[in-house]
C-alpha atoms as a PDB file:
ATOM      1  CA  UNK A   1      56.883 248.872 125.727  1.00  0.00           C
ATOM      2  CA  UNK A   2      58.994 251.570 123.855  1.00  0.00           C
ATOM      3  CA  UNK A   3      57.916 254.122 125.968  1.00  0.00           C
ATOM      4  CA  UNK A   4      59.080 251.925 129.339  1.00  0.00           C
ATOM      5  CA  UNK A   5      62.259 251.483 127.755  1.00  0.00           C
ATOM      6  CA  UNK A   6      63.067 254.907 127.095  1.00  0.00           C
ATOM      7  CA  UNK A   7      61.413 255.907 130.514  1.00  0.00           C
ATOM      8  CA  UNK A   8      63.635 253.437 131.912  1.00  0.00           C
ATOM      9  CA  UNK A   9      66.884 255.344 130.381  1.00  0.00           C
ATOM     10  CA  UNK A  10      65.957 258.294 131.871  1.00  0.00           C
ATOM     11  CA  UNK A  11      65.715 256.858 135.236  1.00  0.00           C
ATOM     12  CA  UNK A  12      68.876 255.476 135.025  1.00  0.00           C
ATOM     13  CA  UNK A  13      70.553 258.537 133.675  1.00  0.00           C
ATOM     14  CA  UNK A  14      69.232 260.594 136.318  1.00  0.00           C
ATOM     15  CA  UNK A  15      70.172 258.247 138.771  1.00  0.00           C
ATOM     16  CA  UNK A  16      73.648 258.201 136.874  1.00  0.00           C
ATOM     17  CA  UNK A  17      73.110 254.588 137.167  1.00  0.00           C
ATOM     18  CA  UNK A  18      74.791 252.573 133.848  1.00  0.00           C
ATOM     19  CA  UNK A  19      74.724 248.986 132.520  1.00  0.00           C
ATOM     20  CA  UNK A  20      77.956 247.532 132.428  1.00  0.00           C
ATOM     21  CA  UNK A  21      79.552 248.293 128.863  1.00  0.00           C
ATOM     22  CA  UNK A  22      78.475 246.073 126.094  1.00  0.00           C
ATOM     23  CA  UNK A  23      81.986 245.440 124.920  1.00  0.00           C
ATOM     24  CA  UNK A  24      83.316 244.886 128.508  1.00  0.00           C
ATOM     25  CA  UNK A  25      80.624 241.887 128.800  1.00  0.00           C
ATOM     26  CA  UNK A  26      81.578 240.390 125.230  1.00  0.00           C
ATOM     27  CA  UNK A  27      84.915 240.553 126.282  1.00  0.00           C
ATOM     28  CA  UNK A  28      84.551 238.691 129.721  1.00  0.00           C
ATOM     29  CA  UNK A  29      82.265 235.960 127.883  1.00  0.00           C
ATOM     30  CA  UNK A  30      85.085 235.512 125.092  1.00  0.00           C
ATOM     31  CA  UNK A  31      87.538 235.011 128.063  1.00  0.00           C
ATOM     32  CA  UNK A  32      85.089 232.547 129.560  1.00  0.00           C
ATOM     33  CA  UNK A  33      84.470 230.595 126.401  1.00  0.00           C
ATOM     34  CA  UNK A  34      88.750 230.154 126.017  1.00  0.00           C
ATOM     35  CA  UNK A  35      89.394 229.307 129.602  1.00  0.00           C
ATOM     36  CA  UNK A  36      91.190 232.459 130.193  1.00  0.00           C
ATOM     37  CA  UNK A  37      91.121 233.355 134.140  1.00  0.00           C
ATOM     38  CA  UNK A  38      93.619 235.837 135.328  1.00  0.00           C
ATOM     39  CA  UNK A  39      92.205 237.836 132.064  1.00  0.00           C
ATOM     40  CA  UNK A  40      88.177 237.174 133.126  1.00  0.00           C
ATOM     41  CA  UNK A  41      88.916 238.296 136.473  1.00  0.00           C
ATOM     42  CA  UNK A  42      90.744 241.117 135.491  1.00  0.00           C
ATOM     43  CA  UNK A  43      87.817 242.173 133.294  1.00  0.00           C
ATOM     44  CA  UNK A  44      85.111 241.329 136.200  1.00  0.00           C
ATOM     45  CA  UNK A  45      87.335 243.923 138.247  1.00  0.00           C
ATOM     46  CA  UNK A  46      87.237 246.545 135.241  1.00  0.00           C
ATOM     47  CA  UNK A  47      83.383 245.937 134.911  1.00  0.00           C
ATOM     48  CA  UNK A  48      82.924 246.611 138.802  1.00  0.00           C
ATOM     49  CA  UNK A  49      84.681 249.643 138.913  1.00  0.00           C
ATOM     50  CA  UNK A  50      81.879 251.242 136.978  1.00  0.00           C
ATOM     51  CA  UNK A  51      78.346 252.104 138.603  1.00  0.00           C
ATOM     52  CA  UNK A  52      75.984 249.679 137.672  1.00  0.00           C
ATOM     53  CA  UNK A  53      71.984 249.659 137.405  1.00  0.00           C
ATOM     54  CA  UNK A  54      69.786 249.216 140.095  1.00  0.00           C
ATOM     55  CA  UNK A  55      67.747 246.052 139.246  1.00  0.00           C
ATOM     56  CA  UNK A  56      65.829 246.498 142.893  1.00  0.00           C
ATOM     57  CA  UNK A  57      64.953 248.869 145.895  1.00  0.00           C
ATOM     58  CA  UNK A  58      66.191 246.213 148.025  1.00  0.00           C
ATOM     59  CA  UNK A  59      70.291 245.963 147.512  1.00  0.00           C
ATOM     60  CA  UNK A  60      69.858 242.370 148.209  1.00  0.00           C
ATOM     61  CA  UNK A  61      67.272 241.611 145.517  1.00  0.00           C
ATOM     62  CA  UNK A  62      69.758 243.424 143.357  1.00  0.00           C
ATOM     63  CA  UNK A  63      72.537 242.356 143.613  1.00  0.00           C
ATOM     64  CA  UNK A  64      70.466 238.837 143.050  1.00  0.00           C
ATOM     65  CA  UNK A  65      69.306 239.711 139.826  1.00  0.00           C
ATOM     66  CA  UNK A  66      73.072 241.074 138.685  1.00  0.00           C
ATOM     67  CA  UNK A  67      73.942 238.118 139.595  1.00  0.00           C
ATOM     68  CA  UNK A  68      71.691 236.158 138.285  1.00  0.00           C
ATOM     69  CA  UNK A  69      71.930 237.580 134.759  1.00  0.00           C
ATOM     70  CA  UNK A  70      75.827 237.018 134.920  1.00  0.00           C
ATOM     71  CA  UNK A  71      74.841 233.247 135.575  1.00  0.00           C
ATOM     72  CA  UNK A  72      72.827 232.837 132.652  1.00  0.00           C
ATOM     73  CA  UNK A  73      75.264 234.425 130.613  1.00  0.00           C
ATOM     74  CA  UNK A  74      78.506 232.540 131.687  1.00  0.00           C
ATOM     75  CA  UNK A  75      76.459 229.740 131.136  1.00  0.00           C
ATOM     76  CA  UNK A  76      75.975 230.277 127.319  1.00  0.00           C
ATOM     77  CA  UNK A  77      79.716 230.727 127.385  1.00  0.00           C
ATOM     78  CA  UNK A  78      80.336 227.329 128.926  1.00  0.00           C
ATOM     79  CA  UNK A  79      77.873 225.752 126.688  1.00  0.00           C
ATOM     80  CA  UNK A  80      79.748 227.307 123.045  1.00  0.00           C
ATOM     81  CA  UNK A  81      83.286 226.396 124.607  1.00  0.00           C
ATOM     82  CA  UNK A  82      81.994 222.593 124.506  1.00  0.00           C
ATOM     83  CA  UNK A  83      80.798 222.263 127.667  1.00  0.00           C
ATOM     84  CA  UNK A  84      77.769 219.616 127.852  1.00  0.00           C
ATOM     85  CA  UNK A  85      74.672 221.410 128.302  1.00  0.00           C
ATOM     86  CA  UNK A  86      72.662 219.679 131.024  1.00  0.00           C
ATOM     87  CA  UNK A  87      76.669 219.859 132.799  1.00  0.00           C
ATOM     88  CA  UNK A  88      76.418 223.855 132.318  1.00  0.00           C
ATOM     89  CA  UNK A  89      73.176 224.274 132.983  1.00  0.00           C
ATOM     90  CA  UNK A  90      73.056 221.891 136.092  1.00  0.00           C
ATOM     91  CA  UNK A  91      75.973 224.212 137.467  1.00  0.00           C
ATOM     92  CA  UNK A  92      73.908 227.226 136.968  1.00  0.00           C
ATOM     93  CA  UNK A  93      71.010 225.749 138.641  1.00  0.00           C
ATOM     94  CA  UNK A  94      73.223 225.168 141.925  1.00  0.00           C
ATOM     95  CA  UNK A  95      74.707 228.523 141.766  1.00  0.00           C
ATOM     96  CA  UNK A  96      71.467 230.718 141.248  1.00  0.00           C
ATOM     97  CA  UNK A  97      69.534 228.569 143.964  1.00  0.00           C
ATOM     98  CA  UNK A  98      73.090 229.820 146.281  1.00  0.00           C
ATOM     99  CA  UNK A  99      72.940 233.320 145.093  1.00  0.00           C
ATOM    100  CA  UNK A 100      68.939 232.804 146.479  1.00  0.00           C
ATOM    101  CA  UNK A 101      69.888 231.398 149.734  1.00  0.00           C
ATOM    102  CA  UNK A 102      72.511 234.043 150.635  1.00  0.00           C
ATOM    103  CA  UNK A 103      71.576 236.870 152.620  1.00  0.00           C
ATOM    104  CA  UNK A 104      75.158 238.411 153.419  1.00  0.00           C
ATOM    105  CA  UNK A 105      75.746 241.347 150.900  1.00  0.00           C
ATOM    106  CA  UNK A 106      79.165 241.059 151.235  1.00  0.00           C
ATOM    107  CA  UNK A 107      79.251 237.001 150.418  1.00  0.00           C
ATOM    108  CA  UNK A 108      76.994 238.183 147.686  1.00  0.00           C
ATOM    109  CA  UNK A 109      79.257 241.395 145.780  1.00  0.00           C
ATOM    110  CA  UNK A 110      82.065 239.075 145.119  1.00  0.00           C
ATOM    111  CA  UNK A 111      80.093 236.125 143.862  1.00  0.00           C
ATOM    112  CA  UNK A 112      80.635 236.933 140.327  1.00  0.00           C
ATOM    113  CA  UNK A 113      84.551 235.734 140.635  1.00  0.00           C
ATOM    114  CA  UNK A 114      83.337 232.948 142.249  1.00  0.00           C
ATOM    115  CA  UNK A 115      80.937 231.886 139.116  1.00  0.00           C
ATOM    116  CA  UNK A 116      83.480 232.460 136.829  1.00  0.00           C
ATOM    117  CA  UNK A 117      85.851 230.291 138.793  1.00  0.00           C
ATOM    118  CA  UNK A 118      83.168 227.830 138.744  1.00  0.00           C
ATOM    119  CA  UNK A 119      82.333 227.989 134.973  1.00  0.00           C
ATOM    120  CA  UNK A 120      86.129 228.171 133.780  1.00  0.00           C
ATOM    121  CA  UNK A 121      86.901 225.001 136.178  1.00  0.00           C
ATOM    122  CA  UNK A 122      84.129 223.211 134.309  1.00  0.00           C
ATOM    123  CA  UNK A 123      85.597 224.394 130.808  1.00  0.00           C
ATOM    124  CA  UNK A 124      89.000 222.815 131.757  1.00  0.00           C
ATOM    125  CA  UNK A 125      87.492 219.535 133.439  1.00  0.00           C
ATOM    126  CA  UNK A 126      85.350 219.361 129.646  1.00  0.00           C
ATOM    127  CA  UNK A 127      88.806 219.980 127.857  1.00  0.00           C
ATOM    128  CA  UNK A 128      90.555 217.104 130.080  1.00  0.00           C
ATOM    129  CA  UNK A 129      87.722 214.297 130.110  1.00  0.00           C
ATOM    130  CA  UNK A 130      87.197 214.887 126.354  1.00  0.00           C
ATOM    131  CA  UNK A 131      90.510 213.161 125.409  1.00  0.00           C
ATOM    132  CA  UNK A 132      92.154 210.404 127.285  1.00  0.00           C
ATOM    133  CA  UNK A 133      95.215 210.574 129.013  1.00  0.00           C
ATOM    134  CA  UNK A 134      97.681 211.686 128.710  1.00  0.00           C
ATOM    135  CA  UNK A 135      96.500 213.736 125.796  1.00  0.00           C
ATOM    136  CA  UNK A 136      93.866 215.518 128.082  1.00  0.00           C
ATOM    137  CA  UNK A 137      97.073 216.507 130.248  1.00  0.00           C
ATOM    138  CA  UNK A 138      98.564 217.912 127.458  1.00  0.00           C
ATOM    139  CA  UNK A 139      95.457 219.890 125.958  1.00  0.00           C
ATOM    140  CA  UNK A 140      95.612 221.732 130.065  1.00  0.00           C
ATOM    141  CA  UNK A 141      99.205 222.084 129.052  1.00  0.00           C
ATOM    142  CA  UNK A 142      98.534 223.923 126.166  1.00  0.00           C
ATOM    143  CA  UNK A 143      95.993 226.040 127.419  1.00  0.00           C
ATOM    144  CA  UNK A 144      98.355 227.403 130.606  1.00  0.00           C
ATOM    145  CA  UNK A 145     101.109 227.615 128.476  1.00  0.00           C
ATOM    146  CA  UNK A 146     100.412 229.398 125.042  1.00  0.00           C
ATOM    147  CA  UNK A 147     101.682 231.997 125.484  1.00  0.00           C
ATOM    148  CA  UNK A 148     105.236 230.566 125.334  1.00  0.00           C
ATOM    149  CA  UNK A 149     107.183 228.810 122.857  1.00  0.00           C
ATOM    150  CA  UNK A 150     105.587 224.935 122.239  1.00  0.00           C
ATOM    151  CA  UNK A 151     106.914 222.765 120.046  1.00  0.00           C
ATOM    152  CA  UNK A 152     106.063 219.055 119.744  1.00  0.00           C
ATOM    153  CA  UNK A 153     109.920 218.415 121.017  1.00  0.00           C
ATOM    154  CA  UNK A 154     108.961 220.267 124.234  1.00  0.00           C
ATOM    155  CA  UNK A 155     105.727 218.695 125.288  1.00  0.00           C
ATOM    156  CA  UNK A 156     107.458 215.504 124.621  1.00  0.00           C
ATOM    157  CA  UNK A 157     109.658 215.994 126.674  1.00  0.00           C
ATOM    158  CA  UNK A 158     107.548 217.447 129.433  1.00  0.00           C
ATOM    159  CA  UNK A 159     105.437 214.361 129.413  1.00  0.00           C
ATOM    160  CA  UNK A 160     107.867 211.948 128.943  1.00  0.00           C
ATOM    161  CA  UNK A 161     106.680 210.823 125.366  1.00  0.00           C
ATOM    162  CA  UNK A 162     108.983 210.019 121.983  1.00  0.00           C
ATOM    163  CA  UNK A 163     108.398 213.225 119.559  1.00  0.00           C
ATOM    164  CA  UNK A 164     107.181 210.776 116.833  1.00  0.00           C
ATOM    165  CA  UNK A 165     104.522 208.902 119.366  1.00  0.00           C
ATOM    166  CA  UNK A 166     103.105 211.584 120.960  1.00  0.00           C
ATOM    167  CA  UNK A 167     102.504 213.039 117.747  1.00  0.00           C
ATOM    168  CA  UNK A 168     100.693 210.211 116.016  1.00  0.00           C
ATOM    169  CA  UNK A 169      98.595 209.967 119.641  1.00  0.00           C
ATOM    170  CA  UNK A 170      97.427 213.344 119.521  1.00  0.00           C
ATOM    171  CA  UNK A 171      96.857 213.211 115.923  1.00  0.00           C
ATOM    172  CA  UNK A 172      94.454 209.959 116.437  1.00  0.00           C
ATOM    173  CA  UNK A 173      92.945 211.531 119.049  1.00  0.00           C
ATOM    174  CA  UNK A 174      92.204 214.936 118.531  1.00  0.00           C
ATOM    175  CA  UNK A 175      92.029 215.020 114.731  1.00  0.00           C
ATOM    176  CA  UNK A 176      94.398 217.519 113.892  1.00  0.00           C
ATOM    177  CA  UNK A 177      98.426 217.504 114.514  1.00  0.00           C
ATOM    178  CA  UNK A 178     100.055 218.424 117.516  1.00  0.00           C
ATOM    179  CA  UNK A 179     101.726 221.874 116.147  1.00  0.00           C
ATOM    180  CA  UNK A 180      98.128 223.202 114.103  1.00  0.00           C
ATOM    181  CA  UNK A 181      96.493 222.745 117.355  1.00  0.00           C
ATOM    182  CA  UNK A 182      98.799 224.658 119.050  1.00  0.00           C
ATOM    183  CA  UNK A 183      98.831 227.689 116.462  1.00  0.00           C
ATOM    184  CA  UNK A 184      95.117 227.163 116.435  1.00  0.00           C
ATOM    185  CA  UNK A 185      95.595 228.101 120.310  1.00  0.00           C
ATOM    186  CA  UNK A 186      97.843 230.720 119.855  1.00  0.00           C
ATOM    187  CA  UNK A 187      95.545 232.331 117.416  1.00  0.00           C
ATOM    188  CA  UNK A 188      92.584 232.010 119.344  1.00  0.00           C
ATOM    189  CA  UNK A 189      94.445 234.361 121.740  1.00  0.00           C
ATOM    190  CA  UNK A 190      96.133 237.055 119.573  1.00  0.00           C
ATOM    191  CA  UNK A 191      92.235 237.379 118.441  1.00  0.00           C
ATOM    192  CA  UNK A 192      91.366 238.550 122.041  1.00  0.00           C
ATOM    193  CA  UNK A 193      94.358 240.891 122.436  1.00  0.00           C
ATOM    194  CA  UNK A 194      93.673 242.577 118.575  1.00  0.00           C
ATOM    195  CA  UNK A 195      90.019 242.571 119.847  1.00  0.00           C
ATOM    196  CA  UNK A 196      90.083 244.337 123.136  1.00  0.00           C
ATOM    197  CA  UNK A 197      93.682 245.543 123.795  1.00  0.00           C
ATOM    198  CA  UNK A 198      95.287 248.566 121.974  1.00  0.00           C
ATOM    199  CA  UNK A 199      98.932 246.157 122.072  1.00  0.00           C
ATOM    200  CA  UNK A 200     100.550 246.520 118.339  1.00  0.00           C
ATOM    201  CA  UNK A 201     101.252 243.492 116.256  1.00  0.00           C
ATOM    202  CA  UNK A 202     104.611 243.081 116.593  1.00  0.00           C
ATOM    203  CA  UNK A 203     103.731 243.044 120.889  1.00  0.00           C
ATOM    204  CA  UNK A 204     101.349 240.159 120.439  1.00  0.00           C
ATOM    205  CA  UNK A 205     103.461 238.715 118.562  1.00  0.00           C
ATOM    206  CA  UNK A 206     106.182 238.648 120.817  1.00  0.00           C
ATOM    207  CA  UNK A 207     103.703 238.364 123.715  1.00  0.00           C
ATOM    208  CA  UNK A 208     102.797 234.780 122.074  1.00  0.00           C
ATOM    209  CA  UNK A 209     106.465 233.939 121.733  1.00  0.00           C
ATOM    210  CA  UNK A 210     106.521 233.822 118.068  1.00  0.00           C
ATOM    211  CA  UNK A 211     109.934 234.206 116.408  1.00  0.00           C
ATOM    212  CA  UNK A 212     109.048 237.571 114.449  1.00  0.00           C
ATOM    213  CA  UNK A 213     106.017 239.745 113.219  1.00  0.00           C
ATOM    214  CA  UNK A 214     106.215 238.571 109.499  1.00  0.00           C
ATOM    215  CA  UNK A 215     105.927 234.862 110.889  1.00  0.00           C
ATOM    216  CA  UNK A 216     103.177 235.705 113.301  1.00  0.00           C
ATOM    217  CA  UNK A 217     101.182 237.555 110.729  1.00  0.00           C
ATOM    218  CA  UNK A 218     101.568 233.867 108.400  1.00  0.00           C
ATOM    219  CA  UNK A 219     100.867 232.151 111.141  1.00  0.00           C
ATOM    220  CA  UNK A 220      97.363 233.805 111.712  1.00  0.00           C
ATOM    221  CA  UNK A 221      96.429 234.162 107.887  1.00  0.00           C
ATOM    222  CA  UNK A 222      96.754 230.446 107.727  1.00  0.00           C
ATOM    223  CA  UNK A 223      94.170 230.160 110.387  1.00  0.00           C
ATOM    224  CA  UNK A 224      92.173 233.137 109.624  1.00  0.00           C
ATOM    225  CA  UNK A 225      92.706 233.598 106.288  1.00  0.00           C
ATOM    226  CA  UNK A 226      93.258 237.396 107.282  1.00  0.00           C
ATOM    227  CA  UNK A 227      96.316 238.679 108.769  1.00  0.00           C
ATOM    228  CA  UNK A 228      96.305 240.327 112.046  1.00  0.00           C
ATOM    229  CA  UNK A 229      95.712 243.392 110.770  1.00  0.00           C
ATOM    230  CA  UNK A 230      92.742 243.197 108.862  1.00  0.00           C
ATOM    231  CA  UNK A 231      91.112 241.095 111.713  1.00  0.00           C
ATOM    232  CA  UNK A 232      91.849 244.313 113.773  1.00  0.00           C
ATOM    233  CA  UNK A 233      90.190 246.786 111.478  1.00  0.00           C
ATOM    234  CA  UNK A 234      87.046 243.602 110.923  1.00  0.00           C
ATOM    235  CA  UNK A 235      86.183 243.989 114.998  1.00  0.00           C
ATOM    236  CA  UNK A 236      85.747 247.934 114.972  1.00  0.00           C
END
């Protein structure tokens, strides 16, 4: 088997045919897992800008496999962001049985965006029916939104809610309050841009619509119980 493997390289070297990178794919699944779309597509475009690995003589049966792979993958993602699993996996089954059905190569090279579209719009629908309403409204809220400044004031007031009610609601029904869910949120995505952009601190920070850097960096130690910094230096 170790032999194939490395025989395998070689082919693909000659052939100056490459896997996508390693990083690129943790870095789309990540996006998957928070619900992230402009950034998943924009890292699906990155990823297809690079030659890829044949996976069969026949371009069709290739691009199947690709896609195929990708499936099984964004499914896992769905799955740890919450997602029931016969839900994620019953998805997958109707998308790889499409992906074996198509014949068009063009219909075919773009079906990655269309997966992810798929598997995202599942990971919001799991975030809304998880909580009634008008919580689950809120949660969507939330998700479009954090990168700008949310306070529970705001969302009240948004949704039409006293300050006071909403958050004794969301605190019943979620578990946590209102405002550590939302720096939970917020945190969640600074971790993605320290991760896999080269942005400074202070940028996410400001990015994320926190007042300064010194309140951002308390802000993520009480979450991570690191500050940005050292989460930076943990992921290299």
């Amino acid at each position: 088997m170790k032999k194939s493997i490395k025989k395998e390289r070689l082919r693909n070297l000659t052939r100056e045919y490459t896997h996508p990178s390693y990083t690129f794919e943790v870095k789309l699944l990540n996006e998957m897992r928070l619900g992230l779309m402009d950034q998943a597509i924009q890292t699906m475009d990155t990823i297809n800008t690079l030659e890829r690995a044949t996976l069969s003589k026949n371009i069709i049966r290739s691009k199947r496999n690709s896609l195929i792979i990708w499936c099984s993958l964004f499914t896992r993602s769905a799955i740890e962001a919450g997602v029931n699993y016969e839900d994620a996996f019953a998805l997958s089954d109707i998308l790889i049985n499409a992906i074996d059905d198509t014949q068009n190569i063009e219909k075919l090279m773009t079906y990655e965006y269309h997966m992810i579209n798929e598997f995202i719009g599942l990971i919001h629908d799991f975030h809304q029916e998880a909580y009634p309403y008008p919580i689950s409204k809120i949660i969507k809220y939330i998700h479009a939104h954090a990168n700008e400044k949310l306070t529970v004031n705001k969302l009240a007031d948004i949704f039409h809610l006293h300050p006071d009610y909403l958050s004794k609601l969301f605190k019943k029904e979620v578990g946590i309050n209102l405002t550590t869910f939302i720096q939970n949120k917020k945190t969640e995505l600074a971790k993605n841009f320290l991760t896999y952009s080269q942005m400074t601190v202070t940028e996410i920070a400001t990015l994320l619509d926190f007042s300064s850097h010194n309140y951002f960096s308390r802000a993520f130690r009480r979450v991570t119980n690191m500050t940005p910094l050292e989460f930076r230096k943990s992921t290299l």
